[in-house]
PDB file of N, CA and C in Angstrom:
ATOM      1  N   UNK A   1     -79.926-123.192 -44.806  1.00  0.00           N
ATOM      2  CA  UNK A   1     -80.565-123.492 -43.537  1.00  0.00           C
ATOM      3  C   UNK A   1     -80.515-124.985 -43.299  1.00  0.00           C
ATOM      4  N   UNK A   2     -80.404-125.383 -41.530  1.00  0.00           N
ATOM      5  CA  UNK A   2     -80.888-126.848 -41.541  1.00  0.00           C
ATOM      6  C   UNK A   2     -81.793-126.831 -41.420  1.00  0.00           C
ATOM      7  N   UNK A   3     -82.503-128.558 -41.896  1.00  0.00           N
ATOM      8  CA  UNK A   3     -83.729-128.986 -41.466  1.00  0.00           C
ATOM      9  C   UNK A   3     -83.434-130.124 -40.156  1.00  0.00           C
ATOM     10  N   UNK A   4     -84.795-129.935 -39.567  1.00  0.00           N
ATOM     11  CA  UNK A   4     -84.771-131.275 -38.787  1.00  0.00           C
ATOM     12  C   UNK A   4     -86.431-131.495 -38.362  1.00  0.00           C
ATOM     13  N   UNK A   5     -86.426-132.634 -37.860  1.00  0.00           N
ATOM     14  CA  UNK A   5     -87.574-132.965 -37.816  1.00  0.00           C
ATOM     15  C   UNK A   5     -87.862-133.225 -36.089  1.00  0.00           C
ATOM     16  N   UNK A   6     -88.989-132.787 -36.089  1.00  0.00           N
ATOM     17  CA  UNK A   6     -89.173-132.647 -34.576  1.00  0.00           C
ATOM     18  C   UNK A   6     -90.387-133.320 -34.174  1.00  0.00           C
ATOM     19  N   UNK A   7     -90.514-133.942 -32.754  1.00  0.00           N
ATOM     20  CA  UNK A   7     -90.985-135.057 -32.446  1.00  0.00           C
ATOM     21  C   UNK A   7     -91.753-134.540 -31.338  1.00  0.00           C
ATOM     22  N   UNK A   8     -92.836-134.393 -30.796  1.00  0.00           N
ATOM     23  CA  UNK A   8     -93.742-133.626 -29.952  1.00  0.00           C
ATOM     24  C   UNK A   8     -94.512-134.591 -29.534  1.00  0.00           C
ATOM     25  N   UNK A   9     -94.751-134.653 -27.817  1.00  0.00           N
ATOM     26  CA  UNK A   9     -95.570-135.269 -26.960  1.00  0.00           C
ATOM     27  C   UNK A   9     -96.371-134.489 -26.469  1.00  0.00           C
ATOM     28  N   UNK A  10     -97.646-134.245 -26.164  1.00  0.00           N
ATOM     29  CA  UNK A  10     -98.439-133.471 -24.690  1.00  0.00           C
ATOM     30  C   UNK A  10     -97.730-133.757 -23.324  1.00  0.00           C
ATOM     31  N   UNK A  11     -97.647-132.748 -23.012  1.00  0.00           N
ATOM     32  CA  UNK A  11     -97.667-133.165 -20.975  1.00  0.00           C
ATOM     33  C   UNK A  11     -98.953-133.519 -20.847  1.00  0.00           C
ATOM     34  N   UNK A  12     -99.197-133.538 -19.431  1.00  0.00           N
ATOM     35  CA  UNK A  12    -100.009-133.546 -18.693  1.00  0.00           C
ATOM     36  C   UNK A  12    -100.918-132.151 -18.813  1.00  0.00           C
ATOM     37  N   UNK A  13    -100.027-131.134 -18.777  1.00  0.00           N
ATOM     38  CA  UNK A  13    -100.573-129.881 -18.853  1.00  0.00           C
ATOM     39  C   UNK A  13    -101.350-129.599 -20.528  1.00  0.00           C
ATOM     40  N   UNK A  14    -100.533-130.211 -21.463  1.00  0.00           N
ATOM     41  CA  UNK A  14    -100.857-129.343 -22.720  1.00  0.00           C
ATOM     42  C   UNK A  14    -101.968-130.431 -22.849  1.00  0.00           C
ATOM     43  N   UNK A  15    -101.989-131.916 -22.600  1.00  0.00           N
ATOM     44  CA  UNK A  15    -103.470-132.177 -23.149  1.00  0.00           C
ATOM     45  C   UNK A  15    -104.397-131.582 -22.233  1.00  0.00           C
ATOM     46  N   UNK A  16    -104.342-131.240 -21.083  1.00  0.00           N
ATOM     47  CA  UNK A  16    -105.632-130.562 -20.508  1.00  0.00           C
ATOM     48  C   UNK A  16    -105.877-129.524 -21.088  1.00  0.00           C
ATOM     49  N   UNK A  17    -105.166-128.588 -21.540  1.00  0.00           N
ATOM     50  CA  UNK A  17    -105.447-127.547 -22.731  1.00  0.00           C
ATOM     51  C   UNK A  17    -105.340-127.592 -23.963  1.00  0.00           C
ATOM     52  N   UNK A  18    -105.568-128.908 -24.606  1.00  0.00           N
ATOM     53  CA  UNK A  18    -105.433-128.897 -26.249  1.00  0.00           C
ATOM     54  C   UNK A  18    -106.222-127.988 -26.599  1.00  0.00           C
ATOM     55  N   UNK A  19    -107.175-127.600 -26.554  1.00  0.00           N
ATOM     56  CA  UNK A  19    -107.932-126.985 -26.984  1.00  0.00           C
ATOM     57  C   UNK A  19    -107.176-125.484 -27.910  1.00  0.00           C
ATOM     58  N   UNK A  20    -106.381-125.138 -26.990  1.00  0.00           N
ATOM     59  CA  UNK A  20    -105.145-123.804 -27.014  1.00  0.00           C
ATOM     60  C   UNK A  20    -103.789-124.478 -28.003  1.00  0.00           C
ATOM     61  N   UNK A  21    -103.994-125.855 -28.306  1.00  0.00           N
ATOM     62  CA  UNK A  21    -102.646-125.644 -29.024  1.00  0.00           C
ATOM     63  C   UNK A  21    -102.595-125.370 -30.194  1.00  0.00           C
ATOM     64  N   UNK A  22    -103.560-124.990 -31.441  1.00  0.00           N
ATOM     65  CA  UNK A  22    -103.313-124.593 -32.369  1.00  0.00           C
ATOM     66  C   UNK A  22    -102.589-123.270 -31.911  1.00  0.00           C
ATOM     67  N   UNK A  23    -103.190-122.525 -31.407  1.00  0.00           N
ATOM     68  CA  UNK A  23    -102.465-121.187 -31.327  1.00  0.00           C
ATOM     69  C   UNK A  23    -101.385-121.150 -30.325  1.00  0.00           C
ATOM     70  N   UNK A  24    -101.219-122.123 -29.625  1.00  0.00           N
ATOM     71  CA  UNK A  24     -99.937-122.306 -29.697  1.00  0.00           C
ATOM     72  C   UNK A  24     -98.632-122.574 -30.318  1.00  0.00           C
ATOM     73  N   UNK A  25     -99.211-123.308 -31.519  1.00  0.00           N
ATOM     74  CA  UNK A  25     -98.751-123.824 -32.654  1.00  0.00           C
ATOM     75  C   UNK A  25     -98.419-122.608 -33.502  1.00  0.00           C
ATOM     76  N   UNK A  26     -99.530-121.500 -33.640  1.00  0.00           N
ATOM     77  CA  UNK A  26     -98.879-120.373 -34.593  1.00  0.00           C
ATOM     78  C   UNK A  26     -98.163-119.215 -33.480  1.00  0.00           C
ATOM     79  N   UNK A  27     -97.804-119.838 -32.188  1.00  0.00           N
ATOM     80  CA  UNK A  27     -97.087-118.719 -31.360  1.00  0.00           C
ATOM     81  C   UNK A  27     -95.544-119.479 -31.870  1.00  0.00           C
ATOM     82  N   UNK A  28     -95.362-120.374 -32.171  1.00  0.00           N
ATOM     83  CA  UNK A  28     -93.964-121.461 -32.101  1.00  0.00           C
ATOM     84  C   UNK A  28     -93.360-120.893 -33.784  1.00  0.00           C
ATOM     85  N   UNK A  29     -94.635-120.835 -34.416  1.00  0.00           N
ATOM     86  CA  UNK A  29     -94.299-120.868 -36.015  1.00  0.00           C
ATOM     87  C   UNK A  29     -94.097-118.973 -36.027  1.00  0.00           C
ATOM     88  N   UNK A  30     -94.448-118.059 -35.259  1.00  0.00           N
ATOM     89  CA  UNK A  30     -94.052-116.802 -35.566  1.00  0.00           C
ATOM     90  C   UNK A  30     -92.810-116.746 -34.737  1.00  0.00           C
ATOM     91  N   UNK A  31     -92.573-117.472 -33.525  1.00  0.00           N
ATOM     92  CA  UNK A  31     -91.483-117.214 -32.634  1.00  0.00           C
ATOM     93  C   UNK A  31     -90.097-117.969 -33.442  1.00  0.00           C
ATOM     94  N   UNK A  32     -90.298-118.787 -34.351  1.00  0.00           N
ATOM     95  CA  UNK A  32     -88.729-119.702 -34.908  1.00  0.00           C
ATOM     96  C   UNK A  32     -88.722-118.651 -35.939  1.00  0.00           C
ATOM     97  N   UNK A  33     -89.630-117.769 -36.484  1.00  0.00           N
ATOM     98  CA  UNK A  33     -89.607-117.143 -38.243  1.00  0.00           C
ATOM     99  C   UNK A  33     -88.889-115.862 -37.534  1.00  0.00           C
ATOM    100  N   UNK A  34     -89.375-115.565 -36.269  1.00  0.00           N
ATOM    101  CA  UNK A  34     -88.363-114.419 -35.534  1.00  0.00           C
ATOM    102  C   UNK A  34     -87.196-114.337 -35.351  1.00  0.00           C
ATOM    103  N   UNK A  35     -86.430-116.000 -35.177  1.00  0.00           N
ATOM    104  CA  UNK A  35     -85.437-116.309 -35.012  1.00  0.00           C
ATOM    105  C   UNK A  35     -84.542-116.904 -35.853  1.00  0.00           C
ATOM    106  N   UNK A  36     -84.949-116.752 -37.353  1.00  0.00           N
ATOM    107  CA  UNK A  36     -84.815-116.943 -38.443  1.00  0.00           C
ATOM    108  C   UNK A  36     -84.937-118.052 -39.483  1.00  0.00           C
ATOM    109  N   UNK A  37     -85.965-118.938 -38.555  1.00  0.00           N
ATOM    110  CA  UNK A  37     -86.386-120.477 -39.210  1.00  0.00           C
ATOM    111  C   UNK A  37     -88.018-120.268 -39.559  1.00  0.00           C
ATOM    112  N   UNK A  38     -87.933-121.620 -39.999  1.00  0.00           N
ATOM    113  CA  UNK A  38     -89.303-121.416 -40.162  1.00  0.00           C
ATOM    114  C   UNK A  38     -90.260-122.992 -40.227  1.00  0.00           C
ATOM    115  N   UNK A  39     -91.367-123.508 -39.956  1.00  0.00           N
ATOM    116  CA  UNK A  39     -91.831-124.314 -40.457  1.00  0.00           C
ATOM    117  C   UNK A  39     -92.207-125.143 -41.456  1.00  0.00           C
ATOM    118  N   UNK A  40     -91.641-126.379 -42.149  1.00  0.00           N
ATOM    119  CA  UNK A  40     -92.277-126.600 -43.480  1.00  0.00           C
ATOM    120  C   UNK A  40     -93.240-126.949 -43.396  1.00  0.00           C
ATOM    121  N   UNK A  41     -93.667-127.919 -42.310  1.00  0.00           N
ATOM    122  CA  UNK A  41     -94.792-128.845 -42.545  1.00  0.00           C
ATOM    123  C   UNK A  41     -94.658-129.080 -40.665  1.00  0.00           C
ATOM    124  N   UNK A  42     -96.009-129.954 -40.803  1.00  0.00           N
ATOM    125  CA  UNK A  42     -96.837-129.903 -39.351  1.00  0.00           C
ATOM    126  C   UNK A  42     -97.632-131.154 -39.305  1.00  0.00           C
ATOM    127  N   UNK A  43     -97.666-131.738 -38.629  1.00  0.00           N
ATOM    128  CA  UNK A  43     -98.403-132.917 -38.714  1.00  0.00           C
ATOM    129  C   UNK A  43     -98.767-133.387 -37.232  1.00  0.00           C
ATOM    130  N   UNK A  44    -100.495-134.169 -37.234  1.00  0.00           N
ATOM    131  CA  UNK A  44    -100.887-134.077 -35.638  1.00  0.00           C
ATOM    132  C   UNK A  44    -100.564-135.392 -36.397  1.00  0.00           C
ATOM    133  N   UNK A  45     -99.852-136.972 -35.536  1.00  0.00           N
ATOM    134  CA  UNK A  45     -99.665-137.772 -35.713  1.00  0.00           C
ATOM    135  C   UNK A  45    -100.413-138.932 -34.355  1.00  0.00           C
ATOM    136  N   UNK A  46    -100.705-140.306 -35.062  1.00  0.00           N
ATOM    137  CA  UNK A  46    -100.849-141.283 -34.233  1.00  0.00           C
ATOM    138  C   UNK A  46     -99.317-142.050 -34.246  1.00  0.00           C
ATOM    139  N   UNK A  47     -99.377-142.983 -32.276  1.00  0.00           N
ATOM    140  CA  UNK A  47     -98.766-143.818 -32.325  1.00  0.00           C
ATOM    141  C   UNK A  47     -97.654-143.308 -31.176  1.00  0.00           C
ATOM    142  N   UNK A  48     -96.340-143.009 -31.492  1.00  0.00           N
ATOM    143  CA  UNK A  48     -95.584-142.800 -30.460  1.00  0.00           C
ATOM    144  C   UNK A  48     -95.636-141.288 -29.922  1.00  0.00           C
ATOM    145  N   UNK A  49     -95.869-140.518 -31.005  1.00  0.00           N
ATOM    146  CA  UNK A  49     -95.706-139.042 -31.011  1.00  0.00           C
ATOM    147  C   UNK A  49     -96.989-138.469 -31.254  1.00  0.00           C
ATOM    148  N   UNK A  50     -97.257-137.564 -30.510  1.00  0.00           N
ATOM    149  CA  UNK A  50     -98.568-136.970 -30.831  1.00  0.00           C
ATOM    150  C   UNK A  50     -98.607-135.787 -32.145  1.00  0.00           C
ATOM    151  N   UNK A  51     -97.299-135.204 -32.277  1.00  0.00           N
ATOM    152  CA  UNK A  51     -97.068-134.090 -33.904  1.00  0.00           C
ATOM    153  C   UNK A  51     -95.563-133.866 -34.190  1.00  0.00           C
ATOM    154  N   UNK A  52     -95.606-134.042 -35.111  1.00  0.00           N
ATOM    155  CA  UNK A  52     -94.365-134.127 -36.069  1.00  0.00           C
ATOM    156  C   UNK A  52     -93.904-132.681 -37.038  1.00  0.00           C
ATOM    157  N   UNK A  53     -93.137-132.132 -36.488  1.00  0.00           N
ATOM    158  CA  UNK A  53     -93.028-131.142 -37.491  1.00  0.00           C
ATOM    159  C   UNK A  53     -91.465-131.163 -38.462  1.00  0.00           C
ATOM    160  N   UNK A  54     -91.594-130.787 -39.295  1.00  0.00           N
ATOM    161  CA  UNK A  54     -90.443-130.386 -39.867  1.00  0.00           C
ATOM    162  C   UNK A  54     -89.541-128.892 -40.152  1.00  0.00           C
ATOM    163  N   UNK A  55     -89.181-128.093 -39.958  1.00  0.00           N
ATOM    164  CA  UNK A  55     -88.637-127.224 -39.122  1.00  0.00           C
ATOM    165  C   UNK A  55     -87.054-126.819 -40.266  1.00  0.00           C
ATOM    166  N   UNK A  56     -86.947-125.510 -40.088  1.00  0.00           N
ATOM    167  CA  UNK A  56     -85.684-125.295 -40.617  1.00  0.00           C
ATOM    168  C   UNK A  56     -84.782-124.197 -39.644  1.00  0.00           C
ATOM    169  N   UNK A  57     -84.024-124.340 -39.904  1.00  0.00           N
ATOM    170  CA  UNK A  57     -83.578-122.976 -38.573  1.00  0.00           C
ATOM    171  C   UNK A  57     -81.678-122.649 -39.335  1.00  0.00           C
ATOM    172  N   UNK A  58     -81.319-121.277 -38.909  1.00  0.00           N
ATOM    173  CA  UNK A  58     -80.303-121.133 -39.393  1.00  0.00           C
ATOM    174  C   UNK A  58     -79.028-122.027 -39.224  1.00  0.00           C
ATOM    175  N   UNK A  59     -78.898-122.340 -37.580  1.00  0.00           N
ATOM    176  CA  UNK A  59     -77.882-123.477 -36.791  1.00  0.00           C
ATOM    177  C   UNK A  59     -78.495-123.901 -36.093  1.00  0.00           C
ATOM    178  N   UNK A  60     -77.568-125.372 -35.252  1.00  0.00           N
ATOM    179  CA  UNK A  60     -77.946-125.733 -34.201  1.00  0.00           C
ATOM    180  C   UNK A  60     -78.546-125.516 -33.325  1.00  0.00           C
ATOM    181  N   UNK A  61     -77.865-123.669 -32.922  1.00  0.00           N
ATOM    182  CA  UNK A  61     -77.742-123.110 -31.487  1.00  0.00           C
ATOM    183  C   UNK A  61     -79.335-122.292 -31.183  1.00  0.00           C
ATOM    184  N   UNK A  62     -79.850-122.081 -32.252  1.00  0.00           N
ATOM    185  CA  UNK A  62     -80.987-121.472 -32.963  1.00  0.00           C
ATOM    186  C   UNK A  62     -81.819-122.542 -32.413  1.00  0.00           C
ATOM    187  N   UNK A  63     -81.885-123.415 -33.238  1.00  0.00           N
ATOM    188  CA  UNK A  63     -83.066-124.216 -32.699  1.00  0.00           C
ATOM    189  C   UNK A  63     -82.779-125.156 -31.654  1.00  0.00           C
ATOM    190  N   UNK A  64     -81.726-125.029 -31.035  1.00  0.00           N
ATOM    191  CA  UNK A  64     -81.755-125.282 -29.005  1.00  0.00           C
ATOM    192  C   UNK A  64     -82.348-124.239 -28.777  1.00  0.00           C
ATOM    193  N   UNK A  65     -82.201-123.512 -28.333  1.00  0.00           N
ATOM    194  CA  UNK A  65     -82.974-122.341 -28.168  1.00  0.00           C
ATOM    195  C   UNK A  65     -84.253-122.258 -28.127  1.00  0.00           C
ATOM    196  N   UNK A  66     -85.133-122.278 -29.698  1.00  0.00           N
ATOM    197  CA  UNK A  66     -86.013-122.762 -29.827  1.00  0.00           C
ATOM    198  C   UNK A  66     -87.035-123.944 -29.355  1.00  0.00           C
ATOM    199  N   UNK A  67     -86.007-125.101 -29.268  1.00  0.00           N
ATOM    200  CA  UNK A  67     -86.937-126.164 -28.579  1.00  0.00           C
ATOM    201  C   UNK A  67     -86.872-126.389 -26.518  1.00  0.00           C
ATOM    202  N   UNK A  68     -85.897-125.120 -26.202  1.00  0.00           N
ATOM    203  CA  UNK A  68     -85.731-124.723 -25.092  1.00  0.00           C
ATOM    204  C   UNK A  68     -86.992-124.421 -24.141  1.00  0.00           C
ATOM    205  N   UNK A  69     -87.260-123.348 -25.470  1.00  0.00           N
ATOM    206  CA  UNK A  69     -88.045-122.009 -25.334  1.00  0.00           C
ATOM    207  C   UNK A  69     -89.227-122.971 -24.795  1.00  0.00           C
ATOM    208  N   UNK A  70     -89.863-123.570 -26.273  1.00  0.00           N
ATOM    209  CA  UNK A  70     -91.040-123.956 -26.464  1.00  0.00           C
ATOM    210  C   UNK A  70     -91.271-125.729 -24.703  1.00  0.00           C
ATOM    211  N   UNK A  71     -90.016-126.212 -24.401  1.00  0.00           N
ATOM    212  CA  UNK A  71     -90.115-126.788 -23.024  1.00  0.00           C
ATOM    213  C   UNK A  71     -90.801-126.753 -21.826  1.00  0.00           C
ATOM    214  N   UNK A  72     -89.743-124.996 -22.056  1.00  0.00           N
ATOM    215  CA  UNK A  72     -90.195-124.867 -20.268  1.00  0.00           C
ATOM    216  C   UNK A  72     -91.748-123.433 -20.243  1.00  0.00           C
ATOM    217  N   UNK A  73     -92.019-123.802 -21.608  1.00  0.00           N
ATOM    218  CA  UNK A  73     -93.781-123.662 -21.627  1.00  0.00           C
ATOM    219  C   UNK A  73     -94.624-124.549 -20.605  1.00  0.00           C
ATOM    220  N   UNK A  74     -94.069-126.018 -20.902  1.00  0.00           N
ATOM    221  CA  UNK A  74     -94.900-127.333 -20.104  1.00  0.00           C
ATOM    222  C   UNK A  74     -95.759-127.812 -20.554  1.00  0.00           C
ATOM    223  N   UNK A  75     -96.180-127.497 -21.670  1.00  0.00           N
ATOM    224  CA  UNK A  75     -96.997-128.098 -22.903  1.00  0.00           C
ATOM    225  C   UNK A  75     -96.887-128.991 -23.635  1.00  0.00           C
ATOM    226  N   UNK A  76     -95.156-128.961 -23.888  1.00  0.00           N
ATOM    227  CA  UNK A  76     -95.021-130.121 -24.890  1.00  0.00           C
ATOM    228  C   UNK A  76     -93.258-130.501 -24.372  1.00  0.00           C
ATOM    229  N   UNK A  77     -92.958-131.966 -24.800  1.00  0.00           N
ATOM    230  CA  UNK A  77     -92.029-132.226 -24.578  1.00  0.00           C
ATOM    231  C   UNK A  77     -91.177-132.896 -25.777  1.00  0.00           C
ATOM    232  N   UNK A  78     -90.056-132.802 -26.507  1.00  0.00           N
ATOM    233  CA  UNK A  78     -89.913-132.807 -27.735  1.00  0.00           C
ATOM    234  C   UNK A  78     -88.695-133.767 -27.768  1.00  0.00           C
ATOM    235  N   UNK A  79     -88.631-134.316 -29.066  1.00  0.00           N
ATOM    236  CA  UNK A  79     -86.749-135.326 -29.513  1.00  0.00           C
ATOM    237  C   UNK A  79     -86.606-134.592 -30.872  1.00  0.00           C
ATOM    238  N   UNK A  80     -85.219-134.084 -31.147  1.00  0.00           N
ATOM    239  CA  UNK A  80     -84.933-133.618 -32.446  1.00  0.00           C
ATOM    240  C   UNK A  80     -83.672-134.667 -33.251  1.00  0.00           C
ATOM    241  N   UNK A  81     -84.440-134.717 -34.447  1.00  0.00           N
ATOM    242  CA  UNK A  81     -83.313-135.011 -35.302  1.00  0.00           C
ATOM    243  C   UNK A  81     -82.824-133.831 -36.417  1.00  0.00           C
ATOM    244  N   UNK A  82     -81.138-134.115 -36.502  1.00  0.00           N
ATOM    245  CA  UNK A  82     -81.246-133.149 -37.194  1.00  0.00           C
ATOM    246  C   UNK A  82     -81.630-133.837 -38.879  1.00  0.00           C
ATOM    247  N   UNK A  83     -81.685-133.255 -40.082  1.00  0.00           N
ATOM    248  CA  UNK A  83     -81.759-134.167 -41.304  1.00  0.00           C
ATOM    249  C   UNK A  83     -81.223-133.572 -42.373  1.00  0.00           C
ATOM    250  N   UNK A  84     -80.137-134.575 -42.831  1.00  0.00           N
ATOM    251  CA  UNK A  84     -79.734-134.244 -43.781  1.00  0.00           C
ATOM    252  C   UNK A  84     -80.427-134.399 -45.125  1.00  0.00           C
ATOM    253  N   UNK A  85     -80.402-133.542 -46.027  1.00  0.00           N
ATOM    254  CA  UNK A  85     -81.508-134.110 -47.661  1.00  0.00           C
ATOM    255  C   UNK A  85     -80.864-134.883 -48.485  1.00  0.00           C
ATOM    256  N   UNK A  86     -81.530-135.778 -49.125  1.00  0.00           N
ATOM    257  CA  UNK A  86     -81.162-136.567 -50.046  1.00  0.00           C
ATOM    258  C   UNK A  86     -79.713-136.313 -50.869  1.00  0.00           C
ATOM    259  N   UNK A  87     -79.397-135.217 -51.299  1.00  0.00           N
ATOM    260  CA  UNK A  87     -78.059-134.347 -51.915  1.00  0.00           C
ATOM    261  C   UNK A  87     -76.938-134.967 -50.909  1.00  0.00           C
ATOM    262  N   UNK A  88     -77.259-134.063 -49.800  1.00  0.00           N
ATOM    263  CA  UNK A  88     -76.130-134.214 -48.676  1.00  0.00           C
ATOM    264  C   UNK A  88     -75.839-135.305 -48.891  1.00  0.00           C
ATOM    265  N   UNK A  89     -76.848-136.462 -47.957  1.00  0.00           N
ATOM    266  CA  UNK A  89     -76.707-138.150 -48.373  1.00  0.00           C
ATOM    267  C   UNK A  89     -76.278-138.887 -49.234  1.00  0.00           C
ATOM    268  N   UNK A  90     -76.259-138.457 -50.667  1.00  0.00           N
ATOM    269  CA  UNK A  90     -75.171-139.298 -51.335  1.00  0.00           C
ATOM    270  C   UNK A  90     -74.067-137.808 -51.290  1.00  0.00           C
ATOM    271  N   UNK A  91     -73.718-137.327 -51.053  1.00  0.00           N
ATOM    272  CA  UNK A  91     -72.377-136.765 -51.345  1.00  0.00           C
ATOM    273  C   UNK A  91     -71.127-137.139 -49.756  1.00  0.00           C
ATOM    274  N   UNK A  92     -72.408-137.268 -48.868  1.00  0.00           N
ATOM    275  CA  UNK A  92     -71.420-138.205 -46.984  1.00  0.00           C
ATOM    276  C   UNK A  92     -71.036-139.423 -48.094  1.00  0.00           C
ATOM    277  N   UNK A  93     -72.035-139.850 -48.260  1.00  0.00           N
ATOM    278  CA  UNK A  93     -72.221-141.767 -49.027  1.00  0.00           C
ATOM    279  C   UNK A  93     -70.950-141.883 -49.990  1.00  0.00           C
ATOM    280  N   UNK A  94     -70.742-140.860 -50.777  1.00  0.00           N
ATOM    281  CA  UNK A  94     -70.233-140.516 -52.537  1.00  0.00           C
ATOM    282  C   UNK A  94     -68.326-140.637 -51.269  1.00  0.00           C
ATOM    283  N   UNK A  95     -68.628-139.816 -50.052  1.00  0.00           N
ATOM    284  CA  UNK A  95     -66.811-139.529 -49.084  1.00  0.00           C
ATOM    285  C   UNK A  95     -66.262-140.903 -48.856  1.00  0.00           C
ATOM    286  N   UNK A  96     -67.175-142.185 -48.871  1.00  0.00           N
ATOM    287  CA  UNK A  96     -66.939-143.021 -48.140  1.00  0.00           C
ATOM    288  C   UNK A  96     -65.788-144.114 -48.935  1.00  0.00           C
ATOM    289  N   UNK A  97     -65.938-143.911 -50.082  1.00  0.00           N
ATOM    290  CA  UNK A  97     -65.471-144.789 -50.939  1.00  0.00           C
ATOM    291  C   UNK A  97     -64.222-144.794 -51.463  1.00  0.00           C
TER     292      UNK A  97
END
């Protein structure tokens, strides 16, 4: 599976309903495990981003999809990276030489 790490703002709309986003939060985490990913970790963050998750999903196309889905909710508005793990990273690093 990839990982990537995902970068989450409120709209306008979702902070007037924070109240609802935990369970929004476990509608996102049963809807990616449907689609064959899953959540590692979750984090409500200060500073640029309001929550940070880390995320695994089978491909790309999977979690477009996914961060599609979760958009045009209007709750949240998102930036993905994808991430490679430490392994990967020296073995790109290990091609270069």
């Amino acid at each position: 599976m990839t990982t990537y790490i995902v970068m989450l703002n409120w709209t306008e709309q979702g902070i007037k309903h924070v109240t609802d986003s935990p369970k929004r939060l476990d509608a996102a985490k049963e809807q990616l495990a449907a689609m064959g990913g899953r959540f590692k970790e979750f984090y409500l963050t200060m500073g640029e981003y309001d929550m940070v998750s880390v995320v695994e999903a089978p491909d790309d196309a999977v979690l477009a999809r996914f961060i599609m889905m979760l958009g045009r909710q209007g709750f949240v508005r998102s930036k993905t990276l994808k991430a490679f793990p430490e392994a990967a990273y020296r073995e790109i690093v290990h091609t270069l030489e």
